[in-house]
N, C-alpha and C. Protein backbone atom coordinates (compact mmCIF):
# COMPACT_ATOMS: atom_id res chain seq x y z
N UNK A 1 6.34 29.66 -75.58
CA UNK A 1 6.67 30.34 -74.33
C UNK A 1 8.17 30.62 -74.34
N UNK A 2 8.86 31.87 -74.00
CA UNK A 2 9.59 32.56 -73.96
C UNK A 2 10.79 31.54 -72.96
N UNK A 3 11.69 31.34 -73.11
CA UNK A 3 12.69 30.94 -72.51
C UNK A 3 12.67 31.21 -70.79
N UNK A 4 12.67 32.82 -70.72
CA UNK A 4 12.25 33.62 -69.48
C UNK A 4 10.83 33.28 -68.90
N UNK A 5 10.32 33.05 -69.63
CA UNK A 5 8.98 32.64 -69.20
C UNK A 5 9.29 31.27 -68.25
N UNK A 6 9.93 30.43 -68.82
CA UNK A 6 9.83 28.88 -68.89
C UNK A 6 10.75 28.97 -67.25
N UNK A 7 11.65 29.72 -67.23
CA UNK A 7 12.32 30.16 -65.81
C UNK A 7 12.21 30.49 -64.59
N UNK A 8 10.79 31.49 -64.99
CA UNK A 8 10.14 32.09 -64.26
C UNK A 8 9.07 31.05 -63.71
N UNK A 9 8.81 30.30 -64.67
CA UNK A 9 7.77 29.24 -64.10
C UNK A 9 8.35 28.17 -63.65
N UNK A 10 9.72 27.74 -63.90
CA UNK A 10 10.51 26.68 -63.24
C UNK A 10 10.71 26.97 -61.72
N UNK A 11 10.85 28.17 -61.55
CA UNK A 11 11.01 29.18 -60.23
C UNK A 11 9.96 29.00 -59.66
N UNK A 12 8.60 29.39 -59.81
CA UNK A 12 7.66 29.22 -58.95
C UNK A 12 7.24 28.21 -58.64
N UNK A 13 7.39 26.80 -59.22
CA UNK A 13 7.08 25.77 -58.94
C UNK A 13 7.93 25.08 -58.21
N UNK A 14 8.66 25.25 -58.06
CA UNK A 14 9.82 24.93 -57.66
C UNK A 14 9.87 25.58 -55.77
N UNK A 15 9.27 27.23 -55.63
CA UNK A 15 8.94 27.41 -54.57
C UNK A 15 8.14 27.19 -53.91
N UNK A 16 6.79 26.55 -55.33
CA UNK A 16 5.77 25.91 -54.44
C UNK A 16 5.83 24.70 -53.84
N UNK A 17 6.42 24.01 -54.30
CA UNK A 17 6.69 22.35 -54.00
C UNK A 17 7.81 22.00 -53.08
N UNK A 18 8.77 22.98 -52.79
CA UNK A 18 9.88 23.08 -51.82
C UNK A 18 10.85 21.97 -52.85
N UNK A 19 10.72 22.06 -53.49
CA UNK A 19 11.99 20.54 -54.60
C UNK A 19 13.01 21.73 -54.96
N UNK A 20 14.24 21.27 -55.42
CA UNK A 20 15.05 21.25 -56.09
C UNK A 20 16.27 22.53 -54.56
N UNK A 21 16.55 23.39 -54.46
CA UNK A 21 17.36 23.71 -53.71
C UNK A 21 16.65 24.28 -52.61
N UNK A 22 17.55 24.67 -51.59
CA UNK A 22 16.75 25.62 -50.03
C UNK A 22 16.12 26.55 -50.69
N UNK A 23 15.17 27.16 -50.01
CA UNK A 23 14.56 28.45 -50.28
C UNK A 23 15.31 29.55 -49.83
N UNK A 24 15.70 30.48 -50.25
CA UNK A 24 15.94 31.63 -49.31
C UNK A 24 15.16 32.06 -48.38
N UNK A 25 15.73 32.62 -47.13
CA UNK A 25 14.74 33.42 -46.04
C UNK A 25 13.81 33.96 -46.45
N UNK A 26 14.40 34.69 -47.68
CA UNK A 26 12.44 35.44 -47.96
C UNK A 26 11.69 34.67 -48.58
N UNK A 27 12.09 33.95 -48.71
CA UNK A 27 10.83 32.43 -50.05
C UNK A 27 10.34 32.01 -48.79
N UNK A 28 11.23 31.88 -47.48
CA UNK A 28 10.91 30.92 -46.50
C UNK A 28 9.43 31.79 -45.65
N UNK A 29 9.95 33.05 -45.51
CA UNK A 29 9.04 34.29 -45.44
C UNK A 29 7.88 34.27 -45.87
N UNK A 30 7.48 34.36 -46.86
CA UNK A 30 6.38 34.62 -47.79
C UNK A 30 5.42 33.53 -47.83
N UNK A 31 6.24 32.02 -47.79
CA UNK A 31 5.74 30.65 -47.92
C UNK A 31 4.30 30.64 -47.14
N UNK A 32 3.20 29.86 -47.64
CA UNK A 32 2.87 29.63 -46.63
C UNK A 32 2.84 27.77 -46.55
N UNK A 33 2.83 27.50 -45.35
CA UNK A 33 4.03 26.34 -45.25
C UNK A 33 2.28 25.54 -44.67
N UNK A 34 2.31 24.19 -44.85
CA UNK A 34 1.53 23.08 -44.83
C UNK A 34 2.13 21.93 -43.97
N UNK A 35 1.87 21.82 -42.56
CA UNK A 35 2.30 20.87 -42.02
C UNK A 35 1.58 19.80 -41.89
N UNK A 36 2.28 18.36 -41.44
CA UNK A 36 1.97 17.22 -41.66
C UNK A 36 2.05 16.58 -40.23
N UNK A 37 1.24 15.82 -39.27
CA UNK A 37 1.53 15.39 -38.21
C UNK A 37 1.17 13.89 -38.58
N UNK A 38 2.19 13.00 -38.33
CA UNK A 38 1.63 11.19 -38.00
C UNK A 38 0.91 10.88 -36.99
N UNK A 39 0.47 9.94 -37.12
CA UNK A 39 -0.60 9.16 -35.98
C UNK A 39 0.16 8.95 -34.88
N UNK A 40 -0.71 8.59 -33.50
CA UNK A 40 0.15 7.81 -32.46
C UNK A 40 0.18 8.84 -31.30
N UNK A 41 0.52 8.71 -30.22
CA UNK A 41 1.31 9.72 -29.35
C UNK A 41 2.35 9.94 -29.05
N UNK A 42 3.27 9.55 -30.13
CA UNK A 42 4.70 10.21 -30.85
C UNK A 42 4.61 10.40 -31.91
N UNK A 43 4.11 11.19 -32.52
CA UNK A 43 3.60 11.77 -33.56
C UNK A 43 5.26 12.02 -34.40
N UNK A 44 5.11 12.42 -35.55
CA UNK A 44 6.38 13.42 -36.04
C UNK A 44 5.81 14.20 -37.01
N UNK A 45 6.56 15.54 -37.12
CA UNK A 45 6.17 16.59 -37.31
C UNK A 45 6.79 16.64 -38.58
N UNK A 46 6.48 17.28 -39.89
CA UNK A 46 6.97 17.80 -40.76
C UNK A 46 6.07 18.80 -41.52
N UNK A 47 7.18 19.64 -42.49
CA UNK A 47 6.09 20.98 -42.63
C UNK A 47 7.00 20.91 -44.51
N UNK A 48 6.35 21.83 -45.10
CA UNK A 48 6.45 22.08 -46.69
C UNK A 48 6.03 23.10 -46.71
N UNK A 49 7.20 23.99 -47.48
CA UNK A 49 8.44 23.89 -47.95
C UNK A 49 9.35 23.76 -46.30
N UNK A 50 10.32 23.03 -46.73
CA UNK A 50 11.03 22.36 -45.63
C UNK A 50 12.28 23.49 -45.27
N UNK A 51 11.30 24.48 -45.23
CA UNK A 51 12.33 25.56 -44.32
C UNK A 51 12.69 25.47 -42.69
N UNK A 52 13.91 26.06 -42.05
CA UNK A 52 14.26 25.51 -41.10
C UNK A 52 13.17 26.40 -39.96
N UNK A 53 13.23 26.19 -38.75
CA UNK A 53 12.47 26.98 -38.17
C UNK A 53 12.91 26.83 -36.52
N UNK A 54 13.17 27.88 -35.71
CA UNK A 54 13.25 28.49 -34.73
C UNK A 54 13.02 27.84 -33.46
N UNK A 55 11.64 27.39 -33.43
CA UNK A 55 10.38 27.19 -32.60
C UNK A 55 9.47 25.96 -33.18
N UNK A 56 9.53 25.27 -32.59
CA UNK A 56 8.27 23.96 -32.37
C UNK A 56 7.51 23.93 -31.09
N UNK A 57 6.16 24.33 -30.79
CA UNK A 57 5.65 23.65 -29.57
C UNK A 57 4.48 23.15 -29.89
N UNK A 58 3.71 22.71 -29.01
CA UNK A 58 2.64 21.43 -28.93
C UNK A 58 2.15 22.42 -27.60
N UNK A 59 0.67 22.27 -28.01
CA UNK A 59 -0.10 22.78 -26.70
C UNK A 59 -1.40 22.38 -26.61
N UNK A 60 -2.56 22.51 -25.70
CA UNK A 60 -3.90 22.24 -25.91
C UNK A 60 -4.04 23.22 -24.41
N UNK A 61 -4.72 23.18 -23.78
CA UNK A 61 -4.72 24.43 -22.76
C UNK A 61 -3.26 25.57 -22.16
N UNK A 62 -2.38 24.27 -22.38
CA UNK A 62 -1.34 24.77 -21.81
C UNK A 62 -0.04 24.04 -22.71
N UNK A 63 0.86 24.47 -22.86
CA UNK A 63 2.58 23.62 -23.84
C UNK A 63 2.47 22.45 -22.91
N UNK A 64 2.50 21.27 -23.91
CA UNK A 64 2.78 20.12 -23.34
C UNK A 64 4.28 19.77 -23.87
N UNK A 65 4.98 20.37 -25.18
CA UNK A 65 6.56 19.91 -25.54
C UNK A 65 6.27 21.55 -26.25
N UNK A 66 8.13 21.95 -26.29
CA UNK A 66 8.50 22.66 -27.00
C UNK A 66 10.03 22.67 -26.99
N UNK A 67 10.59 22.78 -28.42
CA UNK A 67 11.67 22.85 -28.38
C UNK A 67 12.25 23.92 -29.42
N UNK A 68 13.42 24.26 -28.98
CA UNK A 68 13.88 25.94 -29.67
C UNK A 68 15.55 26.07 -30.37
N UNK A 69 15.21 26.91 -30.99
CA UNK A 69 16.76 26.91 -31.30
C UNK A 69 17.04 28.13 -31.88
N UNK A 70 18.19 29.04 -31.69
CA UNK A 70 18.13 30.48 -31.89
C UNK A 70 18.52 30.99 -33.24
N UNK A 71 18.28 30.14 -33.86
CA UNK A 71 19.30 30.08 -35.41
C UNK A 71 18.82 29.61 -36.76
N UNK A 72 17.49 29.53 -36.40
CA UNK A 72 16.30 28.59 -37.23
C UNK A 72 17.21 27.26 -37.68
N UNK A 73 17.57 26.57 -37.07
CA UNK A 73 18.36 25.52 -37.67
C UNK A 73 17.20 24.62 -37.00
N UNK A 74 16.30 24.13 -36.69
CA UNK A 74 15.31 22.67 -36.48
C UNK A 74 14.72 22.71 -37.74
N UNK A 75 15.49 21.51 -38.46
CA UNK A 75 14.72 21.15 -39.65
C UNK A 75 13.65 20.06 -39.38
N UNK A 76 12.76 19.23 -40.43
CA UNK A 76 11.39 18.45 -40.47
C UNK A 76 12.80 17.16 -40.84
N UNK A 77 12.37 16.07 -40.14
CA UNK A 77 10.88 15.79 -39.33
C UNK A 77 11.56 16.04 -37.62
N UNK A 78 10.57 16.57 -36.87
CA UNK A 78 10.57 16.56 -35.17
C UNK A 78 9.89 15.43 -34.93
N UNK A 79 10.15 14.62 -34.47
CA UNK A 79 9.46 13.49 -33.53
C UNK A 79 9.12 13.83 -31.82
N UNK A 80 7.76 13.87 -31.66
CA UNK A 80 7.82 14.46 -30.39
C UNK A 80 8.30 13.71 -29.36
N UNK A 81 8.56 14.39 -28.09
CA UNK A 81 9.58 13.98 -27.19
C UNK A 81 10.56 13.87 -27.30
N UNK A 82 11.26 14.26 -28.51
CA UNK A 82 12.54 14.24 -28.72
C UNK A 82 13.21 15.64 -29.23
N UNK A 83 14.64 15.72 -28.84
CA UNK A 83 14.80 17.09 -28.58
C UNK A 83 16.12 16.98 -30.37
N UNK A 84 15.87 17.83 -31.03
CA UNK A 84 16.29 17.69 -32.59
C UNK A 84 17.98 18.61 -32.40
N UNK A 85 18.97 17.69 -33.20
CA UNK A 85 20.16 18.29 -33.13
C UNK A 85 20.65 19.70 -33.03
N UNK A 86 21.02 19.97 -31.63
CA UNK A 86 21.12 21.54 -32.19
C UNK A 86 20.30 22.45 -31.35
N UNK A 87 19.39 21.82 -31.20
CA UNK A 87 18.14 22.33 -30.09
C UNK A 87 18.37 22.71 -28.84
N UNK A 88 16.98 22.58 -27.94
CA UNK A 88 17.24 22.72 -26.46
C UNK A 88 15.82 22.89 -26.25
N UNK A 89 15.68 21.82 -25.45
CA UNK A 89 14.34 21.51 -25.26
C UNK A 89 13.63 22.69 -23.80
N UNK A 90 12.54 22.62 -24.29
CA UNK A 90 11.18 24.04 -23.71
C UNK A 90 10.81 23.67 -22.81
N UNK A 91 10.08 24.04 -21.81
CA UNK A 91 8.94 23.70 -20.85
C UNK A 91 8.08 23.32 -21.28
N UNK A 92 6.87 22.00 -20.75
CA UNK A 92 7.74 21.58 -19.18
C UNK A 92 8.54 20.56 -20.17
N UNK A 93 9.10 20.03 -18.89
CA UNK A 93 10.42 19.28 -18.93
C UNK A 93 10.33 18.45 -17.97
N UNK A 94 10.49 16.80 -18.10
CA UNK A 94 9.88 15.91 -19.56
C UNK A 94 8.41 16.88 -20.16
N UNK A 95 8.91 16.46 -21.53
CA UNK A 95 7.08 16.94 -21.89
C UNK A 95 6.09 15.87 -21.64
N UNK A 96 4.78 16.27 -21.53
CA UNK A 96 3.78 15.84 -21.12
C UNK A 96 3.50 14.60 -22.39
N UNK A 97 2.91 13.28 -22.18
CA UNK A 97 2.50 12.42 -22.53
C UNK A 97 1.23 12.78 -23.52
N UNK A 98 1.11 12.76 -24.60
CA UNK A 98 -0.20 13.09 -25.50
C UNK A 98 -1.64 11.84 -25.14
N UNK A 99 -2.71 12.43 -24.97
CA UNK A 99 -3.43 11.34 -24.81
C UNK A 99 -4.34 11.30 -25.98
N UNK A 100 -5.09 10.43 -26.54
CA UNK A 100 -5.64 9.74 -27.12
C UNK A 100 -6.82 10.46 -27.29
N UNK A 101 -7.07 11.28 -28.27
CA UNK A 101 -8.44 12.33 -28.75
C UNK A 101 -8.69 13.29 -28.14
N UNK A 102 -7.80 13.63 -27.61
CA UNK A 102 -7.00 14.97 -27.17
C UNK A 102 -6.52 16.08 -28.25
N UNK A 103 -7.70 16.97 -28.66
CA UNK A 103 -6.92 18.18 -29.31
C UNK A 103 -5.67 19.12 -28.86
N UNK A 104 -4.57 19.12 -30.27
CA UNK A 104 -3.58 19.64 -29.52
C UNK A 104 -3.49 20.55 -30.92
N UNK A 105 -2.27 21.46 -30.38
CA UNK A 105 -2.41 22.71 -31.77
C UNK A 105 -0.97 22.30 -31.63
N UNK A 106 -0.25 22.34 -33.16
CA UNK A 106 1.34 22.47 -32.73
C UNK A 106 1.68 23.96 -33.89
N UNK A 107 2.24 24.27 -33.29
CA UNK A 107 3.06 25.86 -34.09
C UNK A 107 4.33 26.03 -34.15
N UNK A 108 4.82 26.82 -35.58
CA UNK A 108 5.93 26.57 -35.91
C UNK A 108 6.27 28.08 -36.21
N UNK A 109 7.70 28.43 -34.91
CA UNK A 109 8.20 29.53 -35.58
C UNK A 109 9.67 30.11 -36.23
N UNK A 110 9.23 31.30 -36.97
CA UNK A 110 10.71 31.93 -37.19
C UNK A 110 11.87 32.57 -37.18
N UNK A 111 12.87 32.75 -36.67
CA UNK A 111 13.07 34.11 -36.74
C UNK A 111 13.46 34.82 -37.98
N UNK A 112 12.86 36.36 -38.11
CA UNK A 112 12.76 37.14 -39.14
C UNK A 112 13.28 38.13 -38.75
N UNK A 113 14.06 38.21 -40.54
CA UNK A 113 14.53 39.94 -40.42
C UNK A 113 13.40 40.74 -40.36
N UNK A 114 13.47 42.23 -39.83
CA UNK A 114 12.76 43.10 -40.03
C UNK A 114 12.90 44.40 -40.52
N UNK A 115 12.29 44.94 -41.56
CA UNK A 115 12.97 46.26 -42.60
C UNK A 115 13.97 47.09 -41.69
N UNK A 116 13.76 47.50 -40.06
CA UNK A 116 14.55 48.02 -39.06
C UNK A 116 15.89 47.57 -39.12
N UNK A 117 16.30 46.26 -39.83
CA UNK A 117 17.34 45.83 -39.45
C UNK A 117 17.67 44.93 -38.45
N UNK A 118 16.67 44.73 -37.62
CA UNK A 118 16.56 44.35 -36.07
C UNK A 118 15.62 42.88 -36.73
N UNK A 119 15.53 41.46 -35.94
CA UNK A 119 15.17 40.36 -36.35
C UNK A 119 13.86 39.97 -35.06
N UNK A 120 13.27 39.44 -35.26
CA UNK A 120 11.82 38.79 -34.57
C UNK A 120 11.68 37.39 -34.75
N UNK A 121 11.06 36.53 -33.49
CA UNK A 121 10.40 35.26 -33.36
C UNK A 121 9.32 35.47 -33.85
N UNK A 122 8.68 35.16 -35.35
CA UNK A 122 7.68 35.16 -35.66
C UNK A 122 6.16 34.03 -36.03
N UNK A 123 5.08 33.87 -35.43
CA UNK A 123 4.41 33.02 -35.82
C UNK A 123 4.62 32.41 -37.51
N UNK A 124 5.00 31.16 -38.00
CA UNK A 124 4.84 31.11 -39.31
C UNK A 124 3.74 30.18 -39.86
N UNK A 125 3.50 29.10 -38.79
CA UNK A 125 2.17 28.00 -39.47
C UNK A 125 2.17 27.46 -37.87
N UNK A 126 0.65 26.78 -38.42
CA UNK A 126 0.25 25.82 -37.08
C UNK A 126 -1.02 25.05 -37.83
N UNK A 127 -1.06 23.92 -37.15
CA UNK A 127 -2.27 23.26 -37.24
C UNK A 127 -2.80 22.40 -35.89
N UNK A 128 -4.45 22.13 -35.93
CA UNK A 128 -4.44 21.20 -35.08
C UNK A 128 -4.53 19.79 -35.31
N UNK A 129 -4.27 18.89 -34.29
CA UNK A 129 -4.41 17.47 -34.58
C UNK A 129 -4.77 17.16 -33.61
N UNK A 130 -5.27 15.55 -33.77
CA UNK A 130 -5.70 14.97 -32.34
C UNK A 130 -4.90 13.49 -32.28
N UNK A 131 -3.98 12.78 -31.37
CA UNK A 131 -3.78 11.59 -31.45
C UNK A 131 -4.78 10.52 -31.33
């Protein structure tokens, strides 16, 4: 295998696994990102590749926590109820108490450039969990 080869494949693995440096915005873009929630009803949140992101909320009929930041600077891990350096915590306010086999969805967003030039809050991953 070709030197270039061996580069090219150091590269993609490397974007798949989120290891070795940040991703760029567009790696962060393209990713599709795999989040992780802990047990409990303070759960903490982390996602792969450990790009920064915008937007965290928690919902099940209605946002029970969300917290934001205009600069994608909220990196992993979020611990819920707690508001992450840099941030500024969402409605409502306190967030709501998680109960116990209670489906909740949490979603994670970005902001993105857009070919316009002009940038967007964009959906990037979510999953559900239940405490």
């Amino acid at each position: 295998m070709s030197a270039r080869c061996l580069a090219s494949l150091a590269t993609a693995v490397t974007a798949l696994t989120g290891c070795g440096n940040a991703l760029s915005p567009e790696e962060c873009y393209r990713a599709r990102p795999v989040i992780s929630v802990s047990s409990g009803t303070t759960p903490e949140f982390t996602w792969s590749p450990k790009c920064p992101i915008a937007a965290l909320e928690v919902s099940n009929a209605w946002y029970v926590y969300a917290v934001d930041d205009r600069n994608n600077g909220i990196t992993a891990p979020v611990r819920y109820n707690a508001v992450p350096v840099g941030a500024r915590q969402g409605c409502p306010c306190p967030p709501v108490p998680l109960q116990v086999g209670t489906q909740y969805l949490v979603t994670l967003s970005r902001w993105e450039r857009l070919s316009d030039g002009g940038s967007a809050l964009l959906h990037w991953a979510d999953a559900s969990f239940a405490p």
